[in-house]
Protein backbone atom coordinates (compact mmCIF):
# COMPACT_ATOMS: atom_id res chain seq x y z
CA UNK A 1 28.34 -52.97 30.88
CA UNK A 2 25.55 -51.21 32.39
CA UNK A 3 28.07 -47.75 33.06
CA UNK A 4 26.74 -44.37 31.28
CA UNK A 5 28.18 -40.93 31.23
CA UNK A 6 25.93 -38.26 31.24
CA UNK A 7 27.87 -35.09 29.41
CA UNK A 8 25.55 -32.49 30.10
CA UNK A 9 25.72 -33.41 34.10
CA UNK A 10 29.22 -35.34 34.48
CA UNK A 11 27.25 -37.74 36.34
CA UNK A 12 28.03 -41.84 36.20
CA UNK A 13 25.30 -44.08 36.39
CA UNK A 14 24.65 -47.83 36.42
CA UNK A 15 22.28 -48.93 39.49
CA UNK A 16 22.52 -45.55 40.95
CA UNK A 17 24.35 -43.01 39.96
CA UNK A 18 27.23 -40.10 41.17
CA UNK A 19 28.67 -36.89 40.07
CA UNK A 20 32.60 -37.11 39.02
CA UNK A 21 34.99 -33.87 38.70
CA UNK A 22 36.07 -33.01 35.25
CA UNK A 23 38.58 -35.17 35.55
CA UNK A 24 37.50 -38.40 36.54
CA UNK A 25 34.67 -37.74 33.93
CA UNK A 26 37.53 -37.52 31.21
CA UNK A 27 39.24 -40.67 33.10
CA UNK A 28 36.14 -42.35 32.57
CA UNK A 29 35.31 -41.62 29.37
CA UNK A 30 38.17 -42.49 27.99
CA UNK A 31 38.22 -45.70 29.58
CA UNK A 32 34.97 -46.47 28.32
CA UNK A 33 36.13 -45.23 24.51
CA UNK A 34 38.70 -47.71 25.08
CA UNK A 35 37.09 -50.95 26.91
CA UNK A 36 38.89 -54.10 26.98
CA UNK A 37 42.51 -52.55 26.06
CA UNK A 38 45.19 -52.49 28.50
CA UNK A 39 46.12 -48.53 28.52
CA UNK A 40 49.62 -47.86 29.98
CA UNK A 41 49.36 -45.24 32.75
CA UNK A 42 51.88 -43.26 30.58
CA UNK A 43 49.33 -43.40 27.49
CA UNK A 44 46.84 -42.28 30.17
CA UNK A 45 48.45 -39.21 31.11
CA UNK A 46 48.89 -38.05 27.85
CA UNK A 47 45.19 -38.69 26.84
CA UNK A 48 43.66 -37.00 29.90
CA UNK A 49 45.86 -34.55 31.11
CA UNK A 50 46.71 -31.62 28.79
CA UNK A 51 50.02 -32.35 27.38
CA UNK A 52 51.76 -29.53 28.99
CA UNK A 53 50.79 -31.01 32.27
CA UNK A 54 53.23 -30.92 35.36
CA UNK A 55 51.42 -34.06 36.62
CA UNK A 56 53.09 -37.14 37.50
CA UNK A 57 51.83 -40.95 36.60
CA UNK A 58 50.98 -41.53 40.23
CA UNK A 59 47.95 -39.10 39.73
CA UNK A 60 46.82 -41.45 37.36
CA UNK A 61 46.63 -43.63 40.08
CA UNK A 62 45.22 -41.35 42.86
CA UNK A 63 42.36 -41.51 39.68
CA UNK A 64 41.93 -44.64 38.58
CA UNK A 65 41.56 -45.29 42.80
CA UNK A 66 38.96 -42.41 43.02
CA UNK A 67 36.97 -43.53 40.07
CA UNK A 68 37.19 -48.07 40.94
CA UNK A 69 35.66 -46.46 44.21
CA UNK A 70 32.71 -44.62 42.89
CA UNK A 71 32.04 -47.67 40.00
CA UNK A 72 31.76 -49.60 43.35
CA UNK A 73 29.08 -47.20 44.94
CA UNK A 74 26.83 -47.43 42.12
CA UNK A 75 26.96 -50.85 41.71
CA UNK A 76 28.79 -50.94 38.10
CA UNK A 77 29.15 -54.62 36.78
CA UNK A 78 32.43 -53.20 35.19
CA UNK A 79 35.73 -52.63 36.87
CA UNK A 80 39.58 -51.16 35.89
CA UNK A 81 41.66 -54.04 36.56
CA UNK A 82 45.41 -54.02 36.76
CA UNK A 83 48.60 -55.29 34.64
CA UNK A 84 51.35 -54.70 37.38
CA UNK A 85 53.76 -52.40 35.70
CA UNK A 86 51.82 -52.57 32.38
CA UNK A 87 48.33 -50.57 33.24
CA UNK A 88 44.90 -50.56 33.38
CA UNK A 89 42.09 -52.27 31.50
CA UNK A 90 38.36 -51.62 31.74
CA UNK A 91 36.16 -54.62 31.82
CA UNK A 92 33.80 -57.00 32.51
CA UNK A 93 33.62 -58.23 36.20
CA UNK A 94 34.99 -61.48 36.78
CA UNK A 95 32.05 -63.66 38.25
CA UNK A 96 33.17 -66.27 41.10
């Protein structure tokens, strides 16, 4: 889609752009590294969090919330949709 990640900056643009934490710039990136794949929450955590995290899967959610948000802001024709129970997939938008 029309998403970058600037490294240097942590910033996300598409129409406009914002600044993410570390975090959500990892969150991002990974999603982005792994478009169009539905990515458990579980597989997630492991892939974003250091390993010997005491973080639970619902901060992958307080994440994934923070990040659909800021996509939003700048106008991203992508979004992370969601497989109840399954996980989360980043992709195209649907058009209506």
């Amino acid at each position: 889609g029309n998403v970058t990640l600037d490294p240097e900056t942590h910033e996300m643009s598409a129409e406009s752009s914002v600044r993410l934490t570390g975090r959500e710039y990892r969150l991002a990136e990974y999603l982005i590294r792994n478009r169009n794949v539905l990515l458990s929450t579980e597989r997630i955590l492991s892939n974003v969090w250091e390993f010997d995290t005491d973080a639970e899967l619902n901060v992958v959610w307080v994440y994934i919330s923070a990040l659909r948000k800021k996509m939003k802001q700048i106008g991203a024709d992508s979004e992370i949709s969601a497989a109840r129970g399954v996980g989360y997939r980043l992709e195209k938008k649907q058009r209506s």
